[in-house]
Protein backbone atom coordinates (compact mmCIF):
# COMPACT_ATOMS: atom_id res chain seq x y z
CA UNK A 1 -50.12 25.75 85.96
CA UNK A 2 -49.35 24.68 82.19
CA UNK A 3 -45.90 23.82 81.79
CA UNK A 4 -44.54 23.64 78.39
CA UNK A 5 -41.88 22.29 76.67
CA UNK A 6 -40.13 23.63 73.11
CA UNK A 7 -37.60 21.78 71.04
CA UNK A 8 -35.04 23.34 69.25
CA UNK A 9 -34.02 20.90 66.89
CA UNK A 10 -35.37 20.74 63.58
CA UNK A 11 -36.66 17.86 62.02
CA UNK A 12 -37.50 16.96 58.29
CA UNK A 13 -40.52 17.86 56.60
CA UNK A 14 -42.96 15.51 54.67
CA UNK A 15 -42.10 17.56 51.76
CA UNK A 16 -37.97 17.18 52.34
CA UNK A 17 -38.65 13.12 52.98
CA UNK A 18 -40.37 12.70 49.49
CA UNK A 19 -37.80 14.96 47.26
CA UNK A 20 -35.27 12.58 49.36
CA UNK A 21 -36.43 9.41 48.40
CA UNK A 22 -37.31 10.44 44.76
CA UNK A 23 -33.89 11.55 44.73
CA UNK A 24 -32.15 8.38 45.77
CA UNK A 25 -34.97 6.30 43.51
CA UNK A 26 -33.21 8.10 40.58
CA UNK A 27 -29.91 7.23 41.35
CA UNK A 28 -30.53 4.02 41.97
CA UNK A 29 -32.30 3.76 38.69
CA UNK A 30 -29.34 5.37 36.89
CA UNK A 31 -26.65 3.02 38.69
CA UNK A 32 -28.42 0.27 37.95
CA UNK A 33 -29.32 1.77 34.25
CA UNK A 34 -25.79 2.50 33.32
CA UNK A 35 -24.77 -1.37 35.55
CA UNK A 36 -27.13 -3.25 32.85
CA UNK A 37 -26.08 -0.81 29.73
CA UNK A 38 -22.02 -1.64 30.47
CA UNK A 39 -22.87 -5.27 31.09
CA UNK A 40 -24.50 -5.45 27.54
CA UNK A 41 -22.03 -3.35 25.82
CA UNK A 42 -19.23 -6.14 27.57
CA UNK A 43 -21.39 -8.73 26.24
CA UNK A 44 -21.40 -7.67 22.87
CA UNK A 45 -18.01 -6.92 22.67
CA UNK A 46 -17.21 -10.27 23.51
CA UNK A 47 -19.92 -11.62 21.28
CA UNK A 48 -17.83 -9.92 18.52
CA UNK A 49 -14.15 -10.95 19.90
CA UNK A 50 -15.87 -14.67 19.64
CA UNK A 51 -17.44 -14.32 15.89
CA UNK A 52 -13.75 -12.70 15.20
CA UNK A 53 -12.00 -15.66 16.31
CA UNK A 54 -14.51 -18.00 14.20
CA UNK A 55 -13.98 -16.37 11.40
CA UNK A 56 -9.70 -16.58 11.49
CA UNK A 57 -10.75 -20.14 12.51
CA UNK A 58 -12.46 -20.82 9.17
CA UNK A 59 -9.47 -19.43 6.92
CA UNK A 60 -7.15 -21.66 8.81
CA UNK A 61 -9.17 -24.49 8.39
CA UNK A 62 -9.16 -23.30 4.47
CA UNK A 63 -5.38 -23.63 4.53
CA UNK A 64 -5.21 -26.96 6.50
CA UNK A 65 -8.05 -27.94 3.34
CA UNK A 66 -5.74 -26.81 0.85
CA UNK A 67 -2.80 -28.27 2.15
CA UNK A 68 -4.10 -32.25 2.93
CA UNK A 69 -5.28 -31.39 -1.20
CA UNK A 70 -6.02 -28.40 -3.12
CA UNK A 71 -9.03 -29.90 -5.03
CA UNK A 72 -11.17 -29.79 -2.21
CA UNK A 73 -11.52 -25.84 -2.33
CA UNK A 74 -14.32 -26.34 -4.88
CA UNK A 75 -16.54 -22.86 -5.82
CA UNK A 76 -19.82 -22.15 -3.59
CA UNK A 77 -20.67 -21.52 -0.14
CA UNK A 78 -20.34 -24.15 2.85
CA UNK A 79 -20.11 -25.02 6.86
CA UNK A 80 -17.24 -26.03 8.26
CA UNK A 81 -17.32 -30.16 10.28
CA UNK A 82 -14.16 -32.08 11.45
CA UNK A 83 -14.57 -35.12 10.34
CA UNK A 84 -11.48 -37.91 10.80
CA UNK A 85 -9.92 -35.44 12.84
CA UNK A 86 -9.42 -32.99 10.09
CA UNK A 87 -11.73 -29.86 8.57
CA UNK A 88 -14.40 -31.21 5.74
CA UNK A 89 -16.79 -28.96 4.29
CA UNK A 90 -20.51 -29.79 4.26
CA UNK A 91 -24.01 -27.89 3.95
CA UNK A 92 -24.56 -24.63 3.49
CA UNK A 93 -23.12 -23.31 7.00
CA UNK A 94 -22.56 -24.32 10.53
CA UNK A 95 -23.31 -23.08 13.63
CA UNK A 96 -21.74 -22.40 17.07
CA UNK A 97 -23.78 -21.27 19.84
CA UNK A 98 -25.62 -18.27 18.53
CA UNK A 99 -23.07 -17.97 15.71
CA UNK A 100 -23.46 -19.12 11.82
CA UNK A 101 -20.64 -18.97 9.48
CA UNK A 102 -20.31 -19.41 6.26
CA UNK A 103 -17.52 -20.05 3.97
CA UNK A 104 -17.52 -18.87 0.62
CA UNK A 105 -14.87 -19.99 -2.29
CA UNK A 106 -14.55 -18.63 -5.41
CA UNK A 107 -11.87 -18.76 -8.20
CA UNK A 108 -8.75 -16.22 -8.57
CA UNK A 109 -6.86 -18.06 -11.57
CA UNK A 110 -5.93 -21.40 -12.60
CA UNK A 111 -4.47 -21.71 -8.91
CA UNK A 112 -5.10 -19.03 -6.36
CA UNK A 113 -8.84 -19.46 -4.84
CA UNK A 114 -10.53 -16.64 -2.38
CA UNK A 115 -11.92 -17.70 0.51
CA UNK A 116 -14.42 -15.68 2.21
CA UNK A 117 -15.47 -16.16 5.98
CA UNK A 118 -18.67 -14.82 7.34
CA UNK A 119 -19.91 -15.32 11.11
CA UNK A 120 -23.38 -13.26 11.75
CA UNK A 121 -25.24 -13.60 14.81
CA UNK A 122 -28.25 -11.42 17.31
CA UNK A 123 -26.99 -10.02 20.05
CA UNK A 124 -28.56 -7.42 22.62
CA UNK A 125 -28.36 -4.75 19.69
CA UNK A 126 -29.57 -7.03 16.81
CA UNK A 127 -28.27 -8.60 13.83
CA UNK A 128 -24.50 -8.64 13.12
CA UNK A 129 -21.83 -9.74 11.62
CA UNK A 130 -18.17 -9.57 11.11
CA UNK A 131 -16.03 -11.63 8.20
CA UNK A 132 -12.57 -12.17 6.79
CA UNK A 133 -10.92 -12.75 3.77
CA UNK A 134 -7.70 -14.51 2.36
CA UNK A 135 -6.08 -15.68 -0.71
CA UNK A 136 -4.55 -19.63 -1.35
CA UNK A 137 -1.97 -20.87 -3.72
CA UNK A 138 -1.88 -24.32 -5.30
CA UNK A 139 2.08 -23.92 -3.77
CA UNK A 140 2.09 -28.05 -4.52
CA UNK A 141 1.14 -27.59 -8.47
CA UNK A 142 4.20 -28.82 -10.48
CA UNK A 143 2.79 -26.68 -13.47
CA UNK A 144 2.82 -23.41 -11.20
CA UNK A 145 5.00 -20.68 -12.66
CA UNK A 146 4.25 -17.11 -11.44
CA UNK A 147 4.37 -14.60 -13.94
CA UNK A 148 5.94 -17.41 -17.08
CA UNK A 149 2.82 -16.71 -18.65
CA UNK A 150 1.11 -13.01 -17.62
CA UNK A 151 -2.04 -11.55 -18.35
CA UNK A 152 -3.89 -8.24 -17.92
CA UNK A 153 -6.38 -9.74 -15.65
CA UNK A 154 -8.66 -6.40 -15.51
CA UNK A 155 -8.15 -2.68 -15.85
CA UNK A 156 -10.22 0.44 -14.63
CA UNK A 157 -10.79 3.20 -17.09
CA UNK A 158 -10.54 6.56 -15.05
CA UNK A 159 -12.25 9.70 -16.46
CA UNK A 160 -10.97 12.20 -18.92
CA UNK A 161 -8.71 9.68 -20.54
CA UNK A 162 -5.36 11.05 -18.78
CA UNK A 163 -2.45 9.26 -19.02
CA UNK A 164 -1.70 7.24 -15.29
CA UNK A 165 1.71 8.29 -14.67
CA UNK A 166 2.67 6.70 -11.28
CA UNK A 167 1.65 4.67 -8.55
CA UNK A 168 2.20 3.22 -4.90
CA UNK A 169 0.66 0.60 -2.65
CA UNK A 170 -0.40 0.63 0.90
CA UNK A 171 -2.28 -2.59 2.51
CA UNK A 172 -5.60 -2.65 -0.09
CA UNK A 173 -5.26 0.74 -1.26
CA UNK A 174 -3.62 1.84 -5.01
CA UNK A 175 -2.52 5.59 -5.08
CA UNK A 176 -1.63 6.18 -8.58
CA UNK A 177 -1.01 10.39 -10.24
CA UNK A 178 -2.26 11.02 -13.59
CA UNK A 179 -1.27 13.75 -16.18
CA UNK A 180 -4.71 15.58 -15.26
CA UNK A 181 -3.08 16.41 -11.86
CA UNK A 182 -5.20 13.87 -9.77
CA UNK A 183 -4.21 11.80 -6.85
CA UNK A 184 -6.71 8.65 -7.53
CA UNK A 185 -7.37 6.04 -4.52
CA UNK A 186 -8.13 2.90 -5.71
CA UNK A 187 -9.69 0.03 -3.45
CA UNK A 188 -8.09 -3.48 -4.83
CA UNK A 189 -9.37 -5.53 -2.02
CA UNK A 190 -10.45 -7.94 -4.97
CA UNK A 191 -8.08 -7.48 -7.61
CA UNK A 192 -10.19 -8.84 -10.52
CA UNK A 193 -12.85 -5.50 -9.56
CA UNK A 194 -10.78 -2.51 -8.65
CA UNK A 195 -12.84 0.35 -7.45
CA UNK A 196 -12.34 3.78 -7.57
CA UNK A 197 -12.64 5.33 -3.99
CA UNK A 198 -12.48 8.72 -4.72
CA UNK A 199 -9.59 11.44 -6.09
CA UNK A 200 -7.94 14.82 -5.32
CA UNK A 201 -6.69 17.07 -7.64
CA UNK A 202 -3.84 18.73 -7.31
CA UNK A 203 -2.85 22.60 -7.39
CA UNK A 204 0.28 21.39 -9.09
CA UNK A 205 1.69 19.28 -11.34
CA UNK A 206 2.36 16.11 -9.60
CA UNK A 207 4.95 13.65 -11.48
CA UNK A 208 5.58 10.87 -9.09
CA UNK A 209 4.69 9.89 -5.62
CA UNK A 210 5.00 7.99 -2.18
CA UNK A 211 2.74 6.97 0.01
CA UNK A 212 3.17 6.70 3.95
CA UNK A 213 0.41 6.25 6.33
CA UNK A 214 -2.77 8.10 5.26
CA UNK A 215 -0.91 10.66 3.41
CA UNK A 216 0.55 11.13 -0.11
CA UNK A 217 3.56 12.85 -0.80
CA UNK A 218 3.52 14.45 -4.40
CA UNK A 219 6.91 15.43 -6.46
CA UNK A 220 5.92 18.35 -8.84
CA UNK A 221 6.96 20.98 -11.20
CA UNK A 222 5.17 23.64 -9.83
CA UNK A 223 7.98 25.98 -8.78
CA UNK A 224 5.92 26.93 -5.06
CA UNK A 225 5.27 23.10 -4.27
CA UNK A 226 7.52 21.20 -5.64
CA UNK A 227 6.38 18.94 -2.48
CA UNK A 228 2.57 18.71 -2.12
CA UNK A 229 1.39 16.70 1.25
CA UNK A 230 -2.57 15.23 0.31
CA UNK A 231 -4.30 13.02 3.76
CA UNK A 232 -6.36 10.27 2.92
CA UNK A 233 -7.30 9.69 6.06
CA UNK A 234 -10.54 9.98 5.47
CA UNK A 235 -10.90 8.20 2.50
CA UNK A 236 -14.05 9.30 0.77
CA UNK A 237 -13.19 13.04 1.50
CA UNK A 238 -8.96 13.78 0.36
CA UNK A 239 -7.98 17.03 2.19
CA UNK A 240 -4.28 18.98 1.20
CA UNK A 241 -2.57 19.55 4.05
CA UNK A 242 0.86 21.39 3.52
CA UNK A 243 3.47 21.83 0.87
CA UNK A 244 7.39 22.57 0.60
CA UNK A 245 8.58 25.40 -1.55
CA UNK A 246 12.38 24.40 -2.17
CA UNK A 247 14.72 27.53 -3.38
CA UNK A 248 14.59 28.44 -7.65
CA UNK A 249 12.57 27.05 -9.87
CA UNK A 250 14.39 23.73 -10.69
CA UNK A 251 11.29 20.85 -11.38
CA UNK A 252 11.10 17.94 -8.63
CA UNK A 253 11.18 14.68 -9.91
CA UNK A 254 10.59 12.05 -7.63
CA UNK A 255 10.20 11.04 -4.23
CA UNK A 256 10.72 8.42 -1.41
CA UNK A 257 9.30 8.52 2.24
CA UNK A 258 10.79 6.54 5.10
CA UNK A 259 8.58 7.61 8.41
CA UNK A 260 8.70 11.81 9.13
CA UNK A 261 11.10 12.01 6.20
CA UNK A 262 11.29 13.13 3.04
CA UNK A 263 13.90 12.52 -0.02
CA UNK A 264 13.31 14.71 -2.97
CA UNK A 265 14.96 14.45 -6.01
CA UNK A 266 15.08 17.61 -8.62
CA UNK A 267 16.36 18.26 -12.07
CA UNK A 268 19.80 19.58 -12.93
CA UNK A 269 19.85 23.35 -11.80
CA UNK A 270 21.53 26.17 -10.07
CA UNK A 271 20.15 24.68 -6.64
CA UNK A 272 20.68 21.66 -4.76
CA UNK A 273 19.49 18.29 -6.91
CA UNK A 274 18.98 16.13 -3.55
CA UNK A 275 16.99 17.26 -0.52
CA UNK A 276 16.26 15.93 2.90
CA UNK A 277 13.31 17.29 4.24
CA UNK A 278 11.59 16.95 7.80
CA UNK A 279 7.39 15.97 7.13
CA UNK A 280 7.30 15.03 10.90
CA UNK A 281 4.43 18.21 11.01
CA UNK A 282 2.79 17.74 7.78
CA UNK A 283 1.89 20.95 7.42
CA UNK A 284 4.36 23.01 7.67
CA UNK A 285 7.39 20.42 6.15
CA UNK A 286 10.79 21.92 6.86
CA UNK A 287 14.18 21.10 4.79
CA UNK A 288 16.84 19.56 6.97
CA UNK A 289 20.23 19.05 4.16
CA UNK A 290 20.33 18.96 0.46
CA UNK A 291 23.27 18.35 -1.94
CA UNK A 292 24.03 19.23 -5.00
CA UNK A 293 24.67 16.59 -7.35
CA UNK A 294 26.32 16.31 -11.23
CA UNK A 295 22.90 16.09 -14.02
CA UNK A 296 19.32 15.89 -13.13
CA UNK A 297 18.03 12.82 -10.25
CA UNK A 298 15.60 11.36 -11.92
CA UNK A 299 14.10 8.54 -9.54
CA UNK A 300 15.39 7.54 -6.09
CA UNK A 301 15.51 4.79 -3.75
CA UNK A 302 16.63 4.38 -0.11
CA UNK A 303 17.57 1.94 1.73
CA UNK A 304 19.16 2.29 5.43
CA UNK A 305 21.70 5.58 5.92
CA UNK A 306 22.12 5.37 1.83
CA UNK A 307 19.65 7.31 -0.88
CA UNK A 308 20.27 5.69 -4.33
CA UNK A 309 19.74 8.10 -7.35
CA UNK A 310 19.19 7.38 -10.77
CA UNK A 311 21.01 10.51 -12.85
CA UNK A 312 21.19 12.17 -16.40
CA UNK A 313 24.90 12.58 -15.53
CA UNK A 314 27.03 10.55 -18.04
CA UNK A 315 29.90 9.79 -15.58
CA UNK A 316 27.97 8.84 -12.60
CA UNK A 317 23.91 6.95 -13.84
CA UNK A 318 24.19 5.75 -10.68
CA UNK A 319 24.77 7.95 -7.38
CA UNK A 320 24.88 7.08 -3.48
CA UNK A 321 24.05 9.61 -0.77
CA UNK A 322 25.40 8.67 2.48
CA UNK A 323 22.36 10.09 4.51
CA UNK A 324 23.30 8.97 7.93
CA UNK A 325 23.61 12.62 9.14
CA UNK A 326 20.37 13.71 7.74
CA UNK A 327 22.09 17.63 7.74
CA UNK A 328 25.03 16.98 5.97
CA UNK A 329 24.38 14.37 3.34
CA UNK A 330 27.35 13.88 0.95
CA UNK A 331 28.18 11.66 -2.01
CA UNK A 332 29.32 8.53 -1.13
CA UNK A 333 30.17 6.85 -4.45
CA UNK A 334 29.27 6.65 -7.89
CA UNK A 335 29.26 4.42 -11.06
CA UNK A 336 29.37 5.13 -14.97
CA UNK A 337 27.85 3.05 -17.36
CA UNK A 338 28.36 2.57 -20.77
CA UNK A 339 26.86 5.11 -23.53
CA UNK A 340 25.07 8.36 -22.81
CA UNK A 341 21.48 6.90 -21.70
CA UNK A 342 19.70 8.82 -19.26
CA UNK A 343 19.11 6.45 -15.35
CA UNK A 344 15.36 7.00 -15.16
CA UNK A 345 14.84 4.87 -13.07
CA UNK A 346 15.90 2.63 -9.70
CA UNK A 347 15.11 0.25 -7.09
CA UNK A 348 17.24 -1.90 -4.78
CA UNK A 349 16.62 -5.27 -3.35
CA UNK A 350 19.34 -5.98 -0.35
CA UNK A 351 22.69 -5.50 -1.62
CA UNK A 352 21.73 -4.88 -5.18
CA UNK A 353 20.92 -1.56 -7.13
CA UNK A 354 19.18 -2.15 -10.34
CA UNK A 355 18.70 1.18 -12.71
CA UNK A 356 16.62 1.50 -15.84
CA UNK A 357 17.27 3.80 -18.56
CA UNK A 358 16.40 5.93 -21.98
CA UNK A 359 18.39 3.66 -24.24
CA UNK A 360 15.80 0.53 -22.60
CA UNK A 361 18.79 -1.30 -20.61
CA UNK A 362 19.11 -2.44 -17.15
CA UNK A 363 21.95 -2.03 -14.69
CA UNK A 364 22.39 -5.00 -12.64
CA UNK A 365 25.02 -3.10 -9.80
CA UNK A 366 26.51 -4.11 -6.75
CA UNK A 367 26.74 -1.76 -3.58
CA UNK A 368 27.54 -4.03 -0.89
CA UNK A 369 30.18 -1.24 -0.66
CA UNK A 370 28.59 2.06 -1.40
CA UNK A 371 31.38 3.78 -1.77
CA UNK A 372 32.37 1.16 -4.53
CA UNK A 373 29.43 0.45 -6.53
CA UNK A 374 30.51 -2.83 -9.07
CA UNK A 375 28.39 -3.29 -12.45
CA UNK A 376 26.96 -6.90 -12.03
CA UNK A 377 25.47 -7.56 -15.45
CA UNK A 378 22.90 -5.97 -17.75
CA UNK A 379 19.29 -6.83 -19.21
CA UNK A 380 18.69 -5.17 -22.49
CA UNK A 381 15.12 -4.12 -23.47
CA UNK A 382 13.85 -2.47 -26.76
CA UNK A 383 12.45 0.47 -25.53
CA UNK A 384 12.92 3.57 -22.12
CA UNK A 385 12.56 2.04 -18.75
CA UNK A 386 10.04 4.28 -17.05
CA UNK A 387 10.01 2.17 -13.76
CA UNK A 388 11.15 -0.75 -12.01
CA UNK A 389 10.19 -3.34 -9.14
CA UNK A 390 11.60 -6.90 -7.76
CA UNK A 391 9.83 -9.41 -5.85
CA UNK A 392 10.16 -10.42 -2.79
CA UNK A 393 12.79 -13.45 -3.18
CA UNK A 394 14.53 -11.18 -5.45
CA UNK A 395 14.50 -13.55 -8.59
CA UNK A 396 12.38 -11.50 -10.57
CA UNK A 397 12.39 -8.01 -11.78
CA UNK A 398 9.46 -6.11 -13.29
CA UNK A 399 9.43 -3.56 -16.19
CA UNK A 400 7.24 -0.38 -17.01
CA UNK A 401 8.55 0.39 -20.59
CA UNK A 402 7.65 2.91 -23.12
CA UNK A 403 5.20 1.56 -26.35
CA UNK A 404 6.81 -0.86 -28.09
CA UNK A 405 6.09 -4.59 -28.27
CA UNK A 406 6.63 -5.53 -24.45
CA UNK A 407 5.63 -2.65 -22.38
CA UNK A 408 5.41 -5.18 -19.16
CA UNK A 409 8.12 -7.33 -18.37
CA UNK A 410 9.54 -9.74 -15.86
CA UNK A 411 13.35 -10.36 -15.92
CA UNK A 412 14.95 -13.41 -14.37
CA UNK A 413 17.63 -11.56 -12.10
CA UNK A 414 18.67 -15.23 -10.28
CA UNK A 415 22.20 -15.21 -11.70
CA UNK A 416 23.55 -11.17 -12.11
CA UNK A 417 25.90 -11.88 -14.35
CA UNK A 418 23.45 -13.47 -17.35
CA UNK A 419 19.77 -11.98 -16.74
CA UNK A 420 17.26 -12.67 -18.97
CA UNK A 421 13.59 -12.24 -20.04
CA UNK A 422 11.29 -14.39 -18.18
CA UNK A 423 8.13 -13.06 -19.65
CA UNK A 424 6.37 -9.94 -21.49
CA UNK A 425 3.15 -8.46 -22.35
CA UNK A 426 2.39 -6.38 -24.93
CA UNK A 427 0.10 -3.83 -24.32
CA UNK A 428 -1.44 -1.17 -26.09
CA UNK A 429 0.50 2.15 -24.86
CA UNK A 430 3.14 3.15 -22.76
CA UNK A 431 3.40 1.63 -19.02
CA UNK A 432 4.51 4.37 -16.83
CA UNK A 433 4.70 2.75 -13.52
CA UNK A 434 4.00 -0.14 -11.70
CA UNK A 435 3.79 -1.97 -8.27
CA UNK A 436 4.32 -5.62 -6.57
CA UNK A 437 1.70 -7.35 -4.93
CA UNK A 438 2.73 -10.48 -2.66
CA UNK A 439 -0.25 -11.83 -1.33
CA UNK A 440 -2.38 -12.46 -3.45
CA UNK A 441 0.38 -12.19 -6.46
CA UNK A 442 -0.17 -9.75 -8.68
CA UNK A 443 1.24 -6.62 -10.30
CA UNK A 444 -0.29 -3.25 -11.16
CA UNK A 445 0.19 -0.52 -13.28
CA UNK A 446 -0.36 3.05 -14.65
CA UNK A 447 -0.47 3.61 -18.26
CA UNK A 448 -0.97 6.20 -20.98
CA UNK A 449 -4.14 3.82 -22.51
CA UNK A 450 -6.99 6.44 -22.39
CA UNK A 451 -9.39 3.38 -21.78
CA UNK A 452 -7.08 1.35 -18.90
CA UNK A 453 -5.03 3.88 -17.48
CA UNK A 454 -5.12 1.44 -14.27
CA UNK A 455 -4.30 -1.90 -15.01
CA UNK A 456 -4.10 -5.38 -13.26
CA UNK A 457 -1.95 -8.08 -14.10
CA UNK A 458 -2.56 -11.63 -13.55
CA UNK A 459 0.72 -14.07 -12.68
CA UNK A 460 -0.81 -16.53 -15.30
C-alpha cells in the first residue's frame, strides 16, 4: 500500500523569489544612489564654504596691504604669497588645493581703491566660483579731506526726462520716486556705473518714500492711497501689494518706517496731520493713532518713542510727537523760529534736530529734552532746503537745495553754535533729495536735470 504524505504549508514560488530580489536590488540601488548623491552635495557645499573663506581671506589680506602702505594696492589682477611673514602680491593668481583666486584692484578716486576677490574651482558639478568685494581708504593720507572738494562722479539719465524727486538706500540698492509716478531700483554696487534694475509705476502720485526690507512705502496725493505699499522682493519683477486710504482728502507728504510701522505725515486739513499706522500685514495696513497738529507736516523723522516733524506752522517749524503709546500719540513740545519760512525738511543725528526750510536756512536745535526743544545755531543757504542728511560722526551735514548756485552742499555742523559751509557744488537744476553712503563714501541724489535725474557724488 502507497502511503502518502501532503504538506500544508506554502512555500515561495520561483516567480515570488525573483520579484523579491529585484525588489531589494532596487532599494539597494536607491540607498546607495541617494548615499553617493548627499555625499556629493556635502562635498560641494563645503567646497563652496572653503572658496568663501578664501575669498574674505584675500580682502583681509588687502587691508593688512593697505595698512603696512597704501602704494602697494597698484591697478591689475594678482595672487596672493606671504612673504616676510606678511601678504605680497605676485603673478597673476594663486592656488590652494583645487582653488585659484584672483585679486583684482582697480581705482575709486584719488584714495579709495576696489578690490575684487575671485576663487573658482571644479567640483563634482563643474566649474564654479564664488567672489567678494570691498572698498579701501588711504585713512593715513595727510591730504585726505572727504567731501572739501566734491564732484559729480557719474549720473544715470532715466527715461522720459522726469524730475527725480526722492530717494532711500538699502545695502546696494537706490529707491528713488520721480514726478512720472515711478518707483526706480537702482543697483549701485559700483558707484561709478549705476544700473537701472527695473521700475514700478505707481497708481498714484507718490511724493516721498521709505524703504524697509524688500518693500517701499510711498507718501501720495492720491486721496484713496495716500499710503501705497510696492515689494521688491523680487527685484526684476516690482509687485503692489496694499495701500492705506486715510479719512478726507488732505495730500500725504512724507513718510518714515521703523519695522511693521508706519509714520505718515499730511498737509494742513480738517483731518488728523500725523498718523501711526500698523504695516505689520502689508496688505491690508491698518491705522493705529493719529494727531492733529497746527499747519501742514511736511517731512518727518523718528528717532526712539519721539516722531520729529518739520511744519508750515509759524509758531511751532519744529514739532515732537511723543509716540511711545503708538494709540495715543500727543505733542510733546515745540519750537518757533524766526520769520515765516516754511520747515520742509528734517533729520536728527543723536540729540540733535536739524530742519531745513523755504527761506534756504538751517535750524541747528537741541532736543535732549523733547519737551524743551533749544535753537542751537543756524546755517544760512541762498536758496529752499528740499532735504537733508548727516554723516555718520555727525560733523557734516548735506544739502538738497533748489537751483541756484550750490544745489549740493556739505555744512560743517562740529561746533552748533557757528556752522559753516564746508563745500558746494553747483549743478545744473534743482536737487530734490539725497542720501549718505558710508562705505565706500559717497552721496547720491535725485534731481529735476532731465539728463541726470540720478546722480552720484564723489567725496573728492
Amino acid at each position: 500500500m502507497r502511503l502518502e504524505h501532503y504538506n500544508n504549508k506554502a512555500g515561495f514560488s520561483l516567480v515570488e523569489v525573483v520579484v523579491a530580489t529585484a525588489i531589494l536590488a532596487l532599494l539597494a540601488t536607491a540607498v546607495t544612489g541617494v548615499m553617493i548623491y548627499g555625499s556629493r552635495i556635502g562635498y560641494t557645499v563645503n567646497q563652496k564654504q572653503q572658496a568663501s573663506a578664501l575669498a574674505e581671506e584675500g580682502l583681509e589680506a588687502a587691508r593688512n596691504i593697505a595698512d603696512n602702505n597704501f602704494s602697494n594696492l597698484v591697478n591689475g589682477t594678482y595672487g596672493l604669497v606671504i612673504s616676510g611673514n606678511q601678504w605680497t602680491y605676485s603673478g597673476a593668481n594663486d592656488t590652494t588645493g583645487s582653488f585659484t583666486r584672483t585679486t583684482t584692484i582697480s581705482t575709486v578716486d584719488a584714495n579709495t581703491k576696489s578690490v575684487a576677490v575671485n576663487v573658482s574651482w571644479t567640483g563634482l558639478f563643474g566649474s564654479s566660483s564664488t567672489s567678494a568685494t570691498s572698498y579701501l581708504t588711504n585713512w593715513k593720507a595727510a591730504t585726505y579731506t572727504p567731501w572739501q572738494t566734491p564732484v559729480v562722479f557719474t549720473s544715470l539719465n532715466l527715461a522720459a526726462g522726469h524730475d527725480g524727486l526722492k530717494l532711500d538706500q538699502s545695502g546696494n540698492s537706490i529707491y528713488l520716486v520721480r514726478s512720472n509716478a515711478t518707483v526706480n531700483l537702482i543697483d549701485v554696487s559700483t558707484p561709478s556705473a549705476p544700473t537701472l534694475t527695473s521700475f514700478f509705476t505707481a497708481t498714484v502720485s507718490p511724493n516721498n518714500l521709505a524703504v524697509s526690507g524688500t518693500n517701499v512705502f510711498l507718501s501720495s496725493s492720491a486721496n484713496a492711497r495716500e499710503l501705497e505699499i510696492i515689494s521688491f522682493a523680487t527685484p526684476l519683477s516690482p509687485v503692489y501689494v496694499g495701500s492705506y486710504n486715510a479719512a478726507g482728502t488732505d495730500n500725504a507728504t512724507s513718510i518714515a518706517v521703523v519695522g511693521t510701522t508706519a509714520y505718515l505725515t499730511r498737509v494742513n486739513g480738517t483731518n488728523p496731520e500725523f498718523n501711526i499706522i500698523n504695516v505689520s500685514t502689508p496688505a491690508t495696513p491698518t491705522l493705529t493713532g493719529s494727531l492733529n497738529l497746527l499747519g501742514s507736516a511736511n517731512d518727518i523723522s523718528v528717532s526712539g518713542s519721539y516722531a520729529y516733524i518739520a511744519s508750515s506752522e509759524d509758531t511751532q517749524e519744529l514739532q515732537v510727537v511723543n509716540i511711545s503709546v503708538p494709540a495715543t500719540p500727543s505733542l510733546a513740545g515745540t519750537l518757533g523760529l524766526t520769520g515765516t519760512a516754511d520747515a520742509t525738511a528734517i533729520v536728527i543725528y543723536g540729540t540733535t534736530v536739524y530742519v531745513g526750510r523755504t527761506d534756504g536756512s538751517v535750524a541747528i536745535i537741541s532736543v535732549a529734552t523733547p519737551a524743551t526743544p533749544t535753537l542751537l545755531g543756524t546755517f544760512t543757504s541762498a536758496t529752499a532746503i528740499n532735504d537733508l542728511k548727516v554723516n555718520p560722526t555727525g560733523t557734516l551735514v548735506f544739502i538738497a537745495a533748489t537751483l541756484g548756485t550750490a544745489e549740493f552742499q556739505a555744512i560743517d555742523v562740529t561746533i552748533p553754535a557757528t556752522p559753516t559751509l564746508y563745500s558746494s557744488l553747483n549743478l545744473s537744476d534743482t536737487l530734490y533729495g539725497i542720501v549718505y553712503q558710508t562705505s565706500p563714501e559717497y552721496a547720491f541724489g535725485a534731481s529735476a536735470d532731465n539728463a541726470a535725474e540720478f546722480q552720484v557724488f564723489s567725496p573728492n
